[in-house]
N, C-alpha and C. Protein backbone atom coordinates (compact mmCIF):
# COMPACT_ATOMS: atom_id res chain seq x y z
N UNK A 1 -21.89 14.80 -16.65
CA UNK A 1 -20.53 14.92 -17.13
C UNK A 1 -20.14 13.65 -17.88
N UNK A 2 -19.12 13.99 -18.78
CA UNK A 2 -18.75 12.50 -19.79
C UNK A 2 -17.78 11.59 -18.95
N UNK A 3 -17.93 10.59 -19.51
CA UNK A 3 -16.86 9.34 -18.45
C UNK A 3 -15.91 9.66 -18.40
N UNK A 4 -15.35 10.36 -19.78
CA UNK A 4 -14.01 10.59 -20.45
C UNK A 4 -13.59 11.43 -19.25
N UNK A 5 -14.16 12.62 -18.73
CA UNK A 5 -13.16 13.15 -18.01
C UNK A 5 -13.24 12.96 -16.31
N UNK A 6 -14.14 11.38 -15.83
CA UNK A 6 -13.73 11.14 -14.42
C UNK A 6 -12.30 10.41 -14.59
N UNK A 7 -11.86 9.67 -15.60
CA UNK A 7 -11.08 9.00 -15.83
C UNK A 7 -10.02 9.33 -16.06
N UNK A 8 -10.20 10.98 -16.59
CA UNK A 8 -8.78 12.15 -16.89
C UNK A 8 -8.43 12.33 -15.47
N UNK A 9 -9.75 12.36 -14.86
CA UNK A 9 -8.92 13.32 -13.41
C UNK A 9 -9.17 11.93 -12.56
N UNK A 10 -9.11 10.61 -12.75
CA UNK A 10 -8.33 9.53 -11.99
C UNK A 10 -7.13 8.95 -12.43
N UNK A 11 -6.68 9.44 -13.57
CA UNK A 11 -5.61 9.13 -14.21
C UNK A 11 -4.49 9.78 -13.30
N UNK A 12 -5.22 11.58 -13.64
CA UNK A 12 -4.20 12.54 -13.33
C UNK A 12 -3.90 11.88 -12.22
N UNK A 13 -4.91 12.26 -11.41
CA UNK A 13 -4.58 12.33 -9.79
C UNK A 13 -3.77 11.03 -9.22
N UNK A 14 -3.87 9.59 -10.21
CA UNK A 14 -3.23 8.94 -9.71
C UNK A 14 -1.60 9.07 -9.82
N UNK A 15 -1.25 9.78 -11.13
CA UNK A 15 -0.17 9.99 -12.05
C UNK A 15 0.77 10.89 -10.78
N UNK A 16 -0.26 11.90 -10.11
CA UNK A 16 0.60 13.20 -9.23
C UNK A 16 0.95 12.11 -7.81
N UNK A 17 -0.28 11.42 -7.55
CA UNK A 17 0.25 10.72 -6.51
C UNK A 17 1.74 9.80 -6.69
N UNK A 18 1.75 8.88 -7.41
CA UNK A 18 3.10 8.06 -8.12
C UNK A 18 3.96 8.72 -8.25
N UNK A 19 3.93 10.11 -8.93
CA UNK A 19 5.54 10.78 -8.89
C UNK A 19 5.70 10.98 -7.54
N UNK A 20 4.41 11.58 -6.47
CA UNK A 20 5.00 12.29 -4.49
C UNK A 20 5.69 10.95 -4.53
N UNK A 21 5.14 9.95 -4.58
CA UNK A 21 5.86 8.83 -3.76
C UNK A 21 6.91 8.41 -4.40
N UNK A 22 7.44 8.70 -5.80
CA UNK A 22 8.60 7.90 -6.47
C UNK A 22 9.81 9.08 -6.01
N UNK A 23 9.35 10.67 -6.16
CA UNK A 23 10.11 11.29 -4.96
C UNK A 23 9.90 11.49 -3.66
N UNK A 24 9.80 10.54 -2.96
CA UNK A 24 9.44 10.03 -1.75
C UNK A 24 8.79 11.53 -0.98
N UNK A 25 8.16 12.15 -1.72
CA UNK A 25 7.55 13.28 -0.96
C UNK A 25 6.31 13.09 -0.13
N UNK A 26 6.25 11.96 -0.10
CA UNK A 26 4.72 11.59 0.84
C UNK A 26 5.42 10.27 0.99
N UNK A 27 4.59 9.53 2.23
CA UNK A 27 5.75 8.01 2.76
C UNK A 27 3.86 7.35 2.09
N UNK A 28 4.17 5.90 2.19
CA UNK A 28 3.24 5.10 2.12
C UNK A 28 1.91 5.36 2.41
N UNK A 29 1.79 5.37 3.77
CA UNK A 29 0.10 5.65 4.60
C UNK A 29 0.01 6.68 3.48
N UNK A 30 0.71 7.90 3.10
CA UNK A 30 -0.32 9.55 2.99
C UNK A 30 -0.76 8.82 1.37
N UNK A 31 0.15 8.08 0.75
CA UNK A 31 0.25 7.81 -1.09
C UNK A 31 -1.29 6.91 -0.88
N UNK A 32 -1.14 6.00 0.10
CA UNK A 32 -2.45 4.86 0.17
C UNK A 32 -4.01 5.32 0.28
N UNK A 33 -3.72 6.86 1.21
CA UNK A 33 -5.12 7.31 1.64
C UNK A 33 -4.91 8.66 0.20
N UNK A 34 -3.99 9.14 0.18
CA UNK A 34 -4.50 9.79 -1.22
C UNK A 34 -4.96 8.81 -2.49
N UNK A 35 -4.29 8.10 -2.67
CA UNK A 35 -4.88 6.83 -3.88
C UNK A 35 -6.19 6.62 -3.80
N UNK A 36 -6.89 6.26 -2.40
CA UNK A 36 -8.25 6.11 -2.01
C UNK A 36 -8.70 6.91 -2.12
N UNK A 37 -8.51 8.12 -2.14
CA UNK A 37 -9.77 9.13 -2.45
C UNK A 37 -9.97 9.26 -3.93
N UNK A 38 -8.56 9.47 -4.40
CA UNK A 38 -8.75 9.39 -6.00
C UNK A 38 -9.60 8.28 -6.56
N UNK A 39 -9.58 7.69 -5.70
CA UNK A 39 -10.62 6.10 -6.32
C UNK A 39 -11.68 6.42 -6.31
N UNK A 40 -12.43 7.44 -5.58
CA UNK A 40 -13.12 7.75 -5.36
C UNK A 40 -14.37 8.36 -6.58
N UNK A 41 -13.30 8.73 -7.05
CA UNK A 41 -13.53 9.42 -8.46
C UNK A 41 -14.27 8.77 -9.93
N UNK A 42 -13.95 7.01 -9.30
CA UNK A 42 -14.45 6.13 -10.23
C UNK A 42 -16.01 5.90 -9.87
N UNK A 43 -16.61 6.39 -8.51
CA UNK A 43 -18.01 6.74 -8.62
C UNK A 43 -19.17 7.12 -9.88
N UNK A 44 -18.56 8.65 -9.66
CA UNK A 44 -19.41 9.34 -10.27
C UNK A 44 -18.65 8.61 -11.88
N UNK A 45 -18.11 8.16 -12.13
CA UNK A 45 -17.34 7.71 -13.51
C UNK A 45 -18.38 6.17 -14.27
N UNK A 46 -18.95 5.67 -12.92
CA UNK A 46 -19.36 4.73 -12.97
C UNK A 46 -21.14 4.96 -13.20
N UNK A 47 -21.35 6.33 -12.35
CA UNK A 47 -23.07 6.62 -12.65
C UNK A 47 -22.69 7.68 -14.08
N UNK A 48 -22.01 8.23 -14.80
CA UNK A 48 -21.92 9.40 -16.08
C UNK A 48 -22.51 7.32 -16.84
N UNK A 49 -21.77 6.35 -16.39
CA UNK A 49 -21.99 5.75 -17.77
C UNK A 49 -23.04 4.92 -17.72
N UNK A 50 -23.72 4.85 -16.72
CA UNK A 50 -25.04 4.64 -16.02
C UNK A 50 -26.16 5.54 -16.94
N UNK A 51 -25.52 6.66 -16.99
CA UNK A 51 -26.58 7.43 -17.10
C UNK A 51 -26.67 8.09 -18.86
N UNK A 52 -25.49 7.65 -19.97
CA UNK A 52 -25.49 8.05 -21.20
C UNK A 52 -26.91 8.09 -21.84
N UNK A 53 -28.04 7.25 -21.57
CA UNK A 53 -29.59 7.02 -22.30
C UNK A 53 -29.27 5.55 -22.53
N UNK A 54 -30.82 4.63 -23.30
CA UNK A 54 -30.80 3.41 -23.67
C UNK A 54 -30.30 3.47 -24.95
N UNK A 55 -29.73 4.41 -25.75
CA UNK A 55 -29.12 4.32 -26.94
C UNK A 55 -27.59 4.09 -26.98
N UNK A 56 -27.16 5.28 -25.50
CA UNK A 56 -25.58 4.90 -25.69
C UNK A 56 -25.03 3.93 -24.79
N UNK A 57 -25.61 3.53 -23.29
CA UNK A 57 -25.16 2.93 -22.67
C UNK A 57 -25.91 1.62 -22.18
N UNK A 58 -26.29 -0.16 -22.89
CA UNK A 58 -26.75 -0.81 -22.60
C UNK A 58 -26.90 -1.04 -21.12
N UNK A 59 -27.81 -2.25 -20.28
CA UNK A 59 -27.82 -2.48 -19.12
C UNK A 59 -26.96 -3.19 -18.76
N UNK A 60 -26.05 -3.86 -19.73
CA UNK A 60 -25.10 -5.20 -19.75
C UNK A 60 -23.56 -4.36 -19.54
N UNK A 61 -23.36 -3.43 -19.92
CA UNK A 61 -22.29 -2.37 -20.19
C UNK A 61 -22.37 -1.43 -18.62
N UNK A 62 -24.16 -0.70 -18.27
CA UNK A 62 -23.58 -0.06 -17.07
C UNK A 62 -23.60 -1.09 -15.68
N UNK A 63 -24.20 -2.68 -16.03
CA UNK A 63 -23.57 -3.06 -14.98
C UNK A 63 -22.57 -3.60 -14.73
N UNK A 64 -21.79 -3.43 -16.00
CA UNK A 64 -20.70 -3.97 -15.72
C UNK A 64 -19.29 -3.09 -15.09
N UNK A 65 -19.45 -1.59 -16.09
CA UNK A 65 -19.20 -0.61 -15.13
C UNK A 65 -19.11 -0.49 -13.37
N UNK A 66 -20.49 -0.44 -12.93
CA UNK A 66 -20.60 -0.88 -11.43
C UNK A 66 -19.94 -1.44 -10.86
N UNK A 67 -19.78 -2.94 -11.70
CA UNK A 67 -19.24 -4.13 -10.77
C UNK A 67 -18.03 -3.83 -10.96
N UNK A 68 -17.29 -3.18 -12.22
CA UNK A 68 -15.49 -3.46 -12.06
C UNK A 68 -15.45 -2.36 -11.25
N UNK A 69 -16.09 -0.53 -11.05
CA UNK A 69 -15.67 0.04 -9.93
C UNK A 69 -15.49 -0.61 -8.30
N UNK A 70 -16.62 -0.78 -8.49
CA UNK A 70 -17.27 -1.36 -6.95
C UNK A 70 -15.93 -2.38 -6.71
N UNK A 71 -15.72 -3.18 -7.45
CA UNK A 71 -14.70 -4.37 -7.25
C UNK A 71 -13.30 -3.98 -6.96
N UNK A 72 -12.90 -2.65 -8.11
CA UNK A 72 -11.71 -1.96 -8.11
C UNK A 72 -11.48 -1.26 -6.76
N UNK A 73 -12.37 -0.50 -6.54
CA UNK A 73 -12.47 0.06 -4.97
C UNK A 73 -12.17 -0.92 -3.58
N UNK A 74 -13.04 -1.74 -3.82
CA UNK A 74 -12.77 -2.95 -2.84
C UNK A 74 -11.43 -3.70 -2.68
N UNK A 75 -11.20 -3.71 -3.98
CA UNK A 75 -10.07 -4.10 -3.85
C UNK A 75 -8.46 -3.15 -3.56
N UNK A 76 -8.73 -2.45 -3.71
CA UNK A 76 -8.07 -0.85 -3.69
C UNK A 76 -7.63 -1.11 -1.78
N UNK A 77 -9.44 -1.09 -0.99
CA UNK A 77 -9.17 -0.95 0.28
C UNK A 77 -8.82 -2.25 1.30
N UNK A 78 -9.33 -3.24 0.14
CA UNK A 78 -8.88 -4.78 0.78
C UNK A 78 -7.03 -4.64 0.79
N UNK A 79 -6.55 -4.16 -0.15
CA UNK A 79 -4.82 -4.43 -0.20
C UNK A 79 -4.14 -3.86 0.78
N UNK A 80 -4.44 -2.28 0.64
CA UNK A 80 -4.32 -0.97 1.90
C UNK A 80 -4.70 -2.04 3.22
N UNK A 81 -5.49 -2.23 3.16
CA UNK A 81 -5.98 -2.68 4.46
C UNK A 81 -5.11 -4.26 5.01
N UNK A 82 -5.00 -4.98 3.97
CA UNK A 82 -3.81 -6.33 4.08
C UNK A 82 -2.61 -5.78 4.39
N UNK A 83 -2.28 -4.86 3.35
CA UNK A 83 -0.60 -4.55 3.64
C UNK A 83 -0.71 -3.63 5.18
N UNK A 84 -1.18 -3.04 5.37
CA UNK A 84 -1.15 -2.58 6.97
C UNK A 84 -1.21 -3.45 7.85
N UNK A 85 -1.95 -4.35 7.91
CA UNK A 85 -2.22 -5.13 8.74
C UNK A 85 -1.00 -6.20 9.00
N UNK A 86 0.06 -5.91 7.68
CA UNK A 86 0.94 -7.08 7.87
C UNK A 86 2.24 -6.32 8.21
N UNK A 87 2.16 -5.45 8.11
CA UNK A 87 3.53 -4.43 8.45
C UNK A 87 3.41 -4.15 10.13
N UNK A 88 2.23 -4.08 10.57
CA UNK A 88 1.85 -3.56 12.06
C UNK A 88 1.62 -4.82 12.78
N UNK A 89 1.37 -6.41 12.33
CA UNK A 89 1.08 -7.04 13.39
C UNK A 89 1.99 -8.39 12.61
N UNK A 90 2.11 -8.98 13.59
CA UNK A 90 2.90 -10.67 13.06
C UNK A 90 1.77 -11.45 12.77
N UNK A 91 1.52 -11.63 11.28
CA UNK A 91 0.06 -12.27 11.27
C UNK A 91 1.14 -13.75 10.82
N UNK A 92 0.29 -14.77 11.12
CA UNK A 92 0.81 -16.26 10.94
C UNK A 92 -0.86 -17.25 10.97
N UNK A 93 -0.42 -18.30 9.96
CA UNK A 93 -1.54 -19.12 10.11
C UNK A 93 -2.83 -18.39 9.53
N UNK A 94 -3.76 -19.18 9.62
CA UNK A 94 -5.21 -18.79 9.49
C UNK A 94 -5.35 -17.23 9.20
N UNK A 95 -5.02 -16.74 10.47
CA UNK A 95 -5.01 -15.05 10.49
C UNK A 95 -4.38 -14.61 9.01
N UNK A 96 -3.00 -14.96 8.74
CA UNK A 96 -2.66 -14.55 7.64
C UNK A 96 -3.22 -14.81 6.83
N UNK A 97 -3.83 -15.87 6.65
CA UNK A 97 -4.41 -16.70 5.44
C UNK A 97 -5.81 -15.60 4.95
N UNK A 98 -6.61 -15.39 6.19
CA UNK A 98 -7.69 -14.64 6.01
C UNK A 98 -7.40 -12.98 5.54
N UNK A 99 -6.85 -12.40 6.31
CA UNK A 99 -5.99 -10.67 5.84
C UNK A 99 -5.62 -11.03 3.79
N UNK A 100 -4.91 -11.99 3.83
CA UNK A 100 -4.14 -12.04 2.39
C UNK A 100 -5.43 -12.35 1.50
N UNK A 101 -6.94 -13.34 2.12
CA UNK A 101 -8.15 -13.00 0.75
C UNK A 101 -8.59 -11.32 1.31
N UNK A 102 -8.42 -10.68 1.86
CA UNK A 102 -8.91 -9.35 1.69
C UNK A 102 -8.73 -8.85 0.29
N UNK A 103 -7.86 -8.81 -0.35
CA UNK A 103 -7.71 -8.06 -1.63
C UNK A 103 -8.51 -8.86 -2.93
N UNK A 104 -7.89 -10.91 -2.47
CA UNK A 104 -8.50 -11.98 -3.31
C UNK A 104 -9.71 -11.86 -3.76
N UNK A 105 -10.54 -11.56 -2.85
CA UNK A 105 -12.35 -11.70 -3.07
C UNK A 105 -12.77 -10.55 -4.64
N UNK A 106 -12.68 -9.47 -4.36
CA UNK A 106 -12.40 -8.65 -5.24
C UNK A 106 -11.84 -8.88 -6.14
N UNK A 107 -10.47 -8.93 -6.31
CA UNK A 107 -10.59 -9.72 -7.87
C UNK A 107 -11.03 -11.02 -8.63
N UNK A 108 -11.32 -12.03 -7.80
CA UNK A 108 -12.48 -13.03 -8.06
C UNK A 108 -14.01 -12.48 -8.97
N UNK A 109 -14.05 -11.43 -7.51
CA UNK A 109 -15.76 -10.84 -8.29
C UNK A 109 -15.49 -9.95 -9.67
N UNK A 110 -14.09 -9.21 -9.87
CA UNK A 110 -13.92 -8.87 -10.89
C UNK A 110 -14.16 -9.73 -12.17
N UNK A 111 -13.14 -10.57 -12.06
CA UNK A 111 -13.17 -11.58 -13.03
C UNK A 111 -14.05 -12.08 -13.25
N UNK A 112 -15.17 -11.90 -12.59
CA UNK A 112 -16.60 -12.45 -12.50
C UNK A 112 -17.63 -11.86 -13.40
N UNK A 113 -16.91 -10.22 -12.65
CA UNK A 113 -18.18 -9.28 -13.73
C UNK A 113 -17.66 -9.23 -15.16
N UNK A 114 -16.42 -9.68 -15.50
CA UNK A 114 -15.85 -9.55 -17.06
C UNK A 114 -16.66 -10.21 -17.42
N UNK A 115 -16.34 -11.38 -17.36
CA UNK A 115 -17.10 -12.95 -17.67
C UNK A 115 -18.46 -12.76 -18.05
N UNK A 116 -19.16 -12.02 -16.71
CA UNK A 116 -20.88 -12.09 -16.88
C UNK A 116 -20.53 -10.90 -18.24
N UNK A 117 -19.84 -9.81 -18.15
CA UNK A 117 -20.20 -8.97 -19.46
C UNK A 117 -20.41 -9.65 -20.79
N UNK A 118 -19.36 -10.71 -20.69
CA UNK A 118 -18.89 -11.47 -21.96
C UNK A 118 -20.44 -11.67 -22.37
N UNK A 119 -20.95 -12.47 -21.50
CA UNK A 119 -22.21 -13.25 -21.56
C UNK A 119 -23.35 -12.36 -21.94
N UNK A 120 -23.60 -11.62 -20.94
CA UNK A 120 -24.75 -10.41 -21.77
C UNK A 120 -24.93 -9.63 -22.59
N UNK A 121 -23.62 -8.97 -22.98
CA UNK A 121 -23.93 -7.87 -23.91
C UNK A 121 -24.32 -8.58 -25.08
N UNK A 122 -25.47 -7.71 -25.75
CA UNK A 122 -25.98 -8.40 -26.82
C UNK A 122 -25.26 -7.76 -28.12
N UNK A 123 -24.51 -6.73 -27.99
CA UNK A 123 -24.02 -5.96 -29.18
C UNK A 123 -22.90 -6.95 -29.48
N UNK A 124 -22.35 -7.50 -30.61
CA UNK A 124 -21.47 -8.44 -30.88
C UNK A 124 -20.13 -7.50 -31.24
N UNK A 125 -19.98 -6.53 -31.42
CA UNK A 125 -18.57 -5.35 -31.85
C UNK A 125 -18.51 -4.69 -29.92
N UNK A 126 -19.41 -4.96 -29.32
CA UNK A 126 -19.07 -4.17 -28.42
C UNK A 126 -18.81 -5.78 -27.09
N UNK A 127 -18.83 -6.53 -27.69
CA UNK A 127 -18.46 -7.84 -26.95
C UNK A 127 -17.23 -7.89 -27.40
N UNK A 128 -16.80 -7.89 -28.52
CA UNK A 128 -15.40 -8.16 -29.36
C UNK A 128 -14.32 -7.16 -28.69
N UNK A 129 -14.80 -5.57 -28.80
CA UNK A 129 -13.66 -4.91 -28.03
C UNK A 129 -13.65 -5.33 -26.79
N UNK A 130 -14.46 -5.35 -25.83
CA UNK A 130 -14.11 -6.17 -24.35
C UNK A 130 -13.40 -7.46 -24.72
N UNK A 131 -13.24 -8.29 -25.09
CA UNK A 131 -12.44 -9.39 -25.40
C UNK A 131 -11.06 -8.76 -25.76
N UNK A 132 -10.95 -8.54 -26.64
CA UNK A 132 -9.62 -7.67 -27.11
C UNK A 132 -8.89 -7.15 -25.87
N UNK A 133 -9.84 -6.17 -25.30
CA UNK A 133 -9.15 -5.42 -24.42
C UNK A 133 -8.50 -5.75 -23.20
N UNK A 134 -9.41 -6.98 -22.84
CA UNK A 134 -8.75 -7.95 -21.84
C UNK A 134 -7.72 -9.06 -22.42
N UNK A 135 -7.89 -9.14 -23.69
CA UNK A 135 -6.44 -9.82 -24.16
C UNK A 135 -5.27 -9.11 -23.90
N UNK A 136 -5.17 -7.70 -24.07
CA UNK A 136 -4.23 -6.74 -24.41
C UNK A 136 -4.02 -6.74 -23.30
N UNK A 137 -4.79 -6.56 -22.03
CA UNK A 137 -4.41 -6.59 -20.19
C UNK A 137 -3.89 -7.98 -20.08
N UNK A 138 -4.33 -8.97 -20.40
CA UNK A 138 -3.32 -10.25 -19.55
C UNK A 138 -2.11 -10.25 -20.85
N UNK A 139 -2.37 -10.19 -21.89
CA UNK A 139 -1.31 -10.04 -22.92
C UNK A 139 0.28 -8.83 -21.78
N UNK A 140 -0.16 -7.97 -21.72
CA UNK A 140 0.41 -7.03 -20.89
C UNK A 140 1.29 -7.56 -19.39
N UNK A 141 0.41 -8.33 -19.08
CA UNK A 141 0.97 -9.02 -17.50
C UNK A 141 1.97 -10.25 -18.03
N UNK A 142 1.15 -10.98 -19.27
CA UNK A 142 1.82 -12.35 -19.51
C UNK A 142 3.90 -11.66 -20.14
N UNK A 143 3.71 -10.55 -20.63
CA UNK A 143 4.93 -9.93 -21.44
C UNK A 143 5.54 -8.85 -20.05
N UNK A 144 5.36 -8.29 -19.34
CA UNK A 144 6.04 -7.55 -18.18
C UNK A 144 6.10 -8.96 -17.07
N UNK A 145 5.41 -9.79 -16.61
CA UNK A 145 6.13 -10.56 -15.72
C UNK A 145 6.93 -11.65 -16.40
N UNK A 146 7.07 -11.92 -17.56
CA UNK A 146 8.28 -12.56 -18.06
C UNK A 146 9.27 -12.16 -18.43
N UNK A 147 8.84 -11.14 -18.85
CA UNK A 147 10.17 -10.23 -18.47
C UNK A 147 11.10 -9.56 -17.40
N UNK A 148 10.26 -9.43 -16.71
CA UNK A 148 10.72 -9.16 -15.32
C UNK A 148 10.91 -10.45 -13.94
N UNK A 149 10.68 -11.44 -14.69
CA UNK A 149 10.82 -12.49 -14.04
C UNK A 149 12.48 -13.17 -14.49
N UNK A 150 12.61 -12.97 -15.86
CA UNK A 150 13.92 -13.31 -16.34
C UNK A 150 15.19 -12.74 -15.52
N UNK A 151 14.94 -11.10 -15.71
CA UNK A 151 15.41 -9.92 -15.31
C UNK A 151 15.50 -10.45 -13.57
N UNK A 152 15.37 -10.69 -12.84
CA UNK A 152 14.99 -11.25 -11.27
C UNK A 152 15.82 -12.52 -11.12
N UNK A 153 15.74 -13.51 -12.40
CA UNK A 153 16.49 -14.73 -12.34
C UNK A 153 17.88 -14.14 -12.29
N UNK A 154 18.54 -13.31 -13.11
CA UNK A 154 19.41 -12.77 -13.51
C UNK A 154 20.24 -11.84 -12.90
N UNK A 155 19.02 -11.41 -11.35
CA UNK A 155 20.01 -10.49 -10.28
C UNK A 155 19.55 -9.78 -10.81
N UNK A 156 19.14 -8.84 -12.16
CA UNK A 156 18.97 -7.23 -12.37
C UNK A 156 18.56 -6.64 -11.72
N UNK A 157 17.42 -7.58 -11.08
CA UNK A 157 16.33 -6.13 -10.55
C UNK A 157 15.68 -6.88 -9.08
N UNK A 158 14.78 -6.04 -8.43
CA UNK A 158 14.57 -6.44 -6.86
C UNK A 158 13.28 -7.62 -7.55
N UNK A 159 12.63 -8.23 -6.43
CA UNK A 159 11.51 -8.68 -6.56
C UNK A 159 10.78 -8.02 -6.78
N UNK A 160 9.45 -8.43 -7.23
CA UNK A 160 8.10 -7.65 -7.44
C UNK A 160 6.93 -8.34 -6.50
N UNK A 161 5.91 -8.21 -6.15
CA UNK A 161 5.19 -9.31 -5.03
C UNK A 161 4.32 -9.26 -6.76
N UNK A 162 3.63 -10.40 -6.27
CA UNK A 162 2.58 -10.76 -7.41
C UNK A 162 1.44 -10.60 -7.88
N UNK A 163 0.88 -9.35 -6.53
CA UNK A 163 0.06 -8.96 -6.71
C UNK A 163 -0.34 -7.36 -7.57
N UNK A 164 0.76 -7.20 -8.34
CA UNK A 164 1.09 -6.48 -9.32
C UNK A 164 0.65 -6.73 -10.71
N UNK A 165 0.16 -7.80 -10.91
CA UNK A 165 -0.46 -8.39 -11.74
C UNK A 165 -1.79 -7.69 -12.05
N UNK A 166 -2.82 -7.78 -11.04
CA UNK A 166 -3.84 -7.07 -11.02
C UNK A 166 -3.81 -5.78 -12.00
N UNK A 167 -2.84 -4.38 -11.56
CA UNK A 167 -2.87 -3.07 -11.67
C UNK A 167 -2.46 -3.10 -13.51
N UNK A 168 -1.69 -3.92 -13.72
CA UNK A 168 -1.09 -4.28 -14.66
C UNK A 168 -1.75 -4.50 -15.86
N UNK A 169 -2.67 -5.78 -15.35
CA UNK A 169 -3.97 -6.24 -16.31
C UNK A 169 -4.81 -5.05 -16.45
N UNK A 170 -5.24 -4.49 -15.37
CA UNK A 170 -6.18 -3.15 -15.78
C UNK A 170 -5.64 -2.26 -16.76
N UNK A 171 -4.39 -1.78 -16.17
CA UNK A 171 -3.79 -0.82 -17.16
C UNK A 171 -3.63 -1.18 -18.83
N UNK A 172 -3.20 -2.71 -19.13
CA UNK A 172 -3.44 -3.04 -20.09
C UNK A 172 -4.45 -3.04 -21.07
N UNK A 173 -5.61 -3.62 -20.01
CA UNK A 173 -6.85 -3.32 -20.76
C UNK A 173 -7.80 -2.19 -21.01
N UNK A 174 -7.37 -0.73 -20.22
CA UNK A 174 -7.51 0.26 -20.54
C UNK A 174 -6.99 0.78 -21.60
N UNK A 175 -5.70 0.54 -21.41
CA UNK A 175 -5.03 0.64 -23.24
C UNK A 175 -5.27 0.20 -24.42
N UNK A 176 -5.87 -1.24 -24.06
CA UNK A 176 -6.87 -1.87 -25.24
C UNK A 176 -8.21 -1.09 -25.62
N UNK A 177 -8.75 -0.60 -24.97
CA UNK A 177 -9.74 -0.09 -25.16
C UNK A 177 -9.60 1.37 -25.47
N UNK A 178 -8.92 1.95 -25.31
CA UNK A 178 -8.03 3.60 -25.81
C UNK A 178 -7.38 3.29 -27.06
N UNK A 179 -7.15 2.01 -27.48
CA UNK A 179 -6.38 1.90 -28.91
C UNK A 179 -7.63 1.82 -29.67
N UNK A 180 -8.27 1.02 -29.47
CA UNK A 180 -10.00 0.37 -30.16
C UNK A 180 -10.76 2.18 -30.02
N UNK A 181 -10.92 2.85 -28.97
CA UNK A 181 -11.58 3.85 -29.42
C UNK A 181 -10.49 4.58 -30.89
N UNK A 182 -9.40 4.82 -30.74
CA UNK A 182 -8.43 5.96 -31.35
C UNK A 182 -8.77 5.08 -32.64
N UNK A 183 -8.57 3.88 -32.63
CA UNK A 183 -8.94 3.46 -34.47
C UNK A 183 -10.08 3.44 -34.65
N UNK A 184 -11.19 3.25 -34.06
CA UNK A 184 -12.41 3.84 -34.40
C UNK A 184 -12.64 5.04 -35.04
N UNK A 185 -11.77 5.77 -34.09
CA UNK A 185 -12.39 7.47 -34.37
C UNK A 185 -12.13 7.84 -35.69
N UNK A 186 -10.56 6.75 -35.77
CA UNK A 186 -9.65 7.04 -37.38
C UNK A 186 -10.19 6.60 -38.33
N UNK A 187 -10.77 5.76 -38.11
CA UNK A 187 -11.42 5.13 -39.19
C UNK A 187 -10.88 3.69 -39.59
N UNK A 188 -9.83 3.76 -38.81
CA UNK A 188 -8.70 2.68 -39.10
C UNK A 188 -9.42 1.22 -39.21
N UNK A 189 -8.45 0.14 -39.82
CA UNK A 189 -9.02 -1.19 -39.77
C UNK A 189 -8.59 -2.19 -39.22
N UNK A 190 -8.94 -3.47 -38.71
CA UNK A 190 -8.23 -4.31 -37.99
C UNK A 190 -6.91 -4.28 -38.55
């Protein structure tokens, strides 16, 4: 099956989950363990691009695939697993310190596998859109938390915790890379 559509139906499924919970039709726990399964989905999303041939999908590209699922997941169950742990027990000290890298490690190794992509891929247009696309993700975080940081100085709006950043950058750089395919396809030019 094509990547294109594990990613339709992790989109969707994340999209149906976000509205239950924005109309509070499911409480936290059910939104956290449905989210996790939908993550689930980035598996087989991760072997379709594993598996395109040595023409469409380099070794530098499907391991990098791997590592941001594998990482995304981890980190998915490191947060679930922090934020429970801090709602159900009085963590203080050390204890806290250790629960709060549960989610950390994971995006460390993320940022890790970008980096190593940077470094291996030998295709120089297919190094350039990964660059881009992760501009467009922290570009994305650097323009919504200053904005929403102003907005916060100002009383408008509640806090945000900071680990919103993460979901943010991804989403961004998925969009970078959905703009770079759509002008591709168009023909379009920088």
């Amino acid at each position: 099956m094509r990547p294109g559509l594990w990613i339709g139906l992790f989109l969707a499924g994340a999209g149906v989950i976000a509205a239950l919970r924005l109309t509070e039709a499911i409480n936290g726990s059910t939104g956290f363990i449905l989210f996790a399964g939908v993550c689930a989905l980035l598996i087989p999303f991760a072997r379709s691009v594993g598996r395109r041939g040595p023409g469409r999908a380099g070794t530098a590209i499907a391991r990098y695939t791997k590592g941001i699922v594998a990482s995304a997941l981890l980190y998915v169950l490191g947060l679930g697993l922090a934020m429970t742990l801090d709602r159900r027990m009085e963590l203080e000290g050390a204890t806290a310190f250790l629960v709060a890298l549960m989610p950390v490690l994971p995006i460390l190794w993320m940022i890790y596998v970008v980096g190593r992509y940077l470094v291996e891929e030998p295709d120089e247009y297919l190094r350039y859109r990964a660059m881009v696309a992760s501009l467009a993700g922290l570009g994305l975080v650097l323009a919504v938390g200053s904005f929403w940081g102003f907005l916060e100085t100002f009383g408008l709006v509640v806090h945000v915790p900071g680990w919103w950043a993460v979901p943010i950058w991804a989403f961004g750089m998925g969009m970078g890379q959905l703009w770079l395919a759509l002008r591709d396809r168009t023909g379009g030019e920088e």
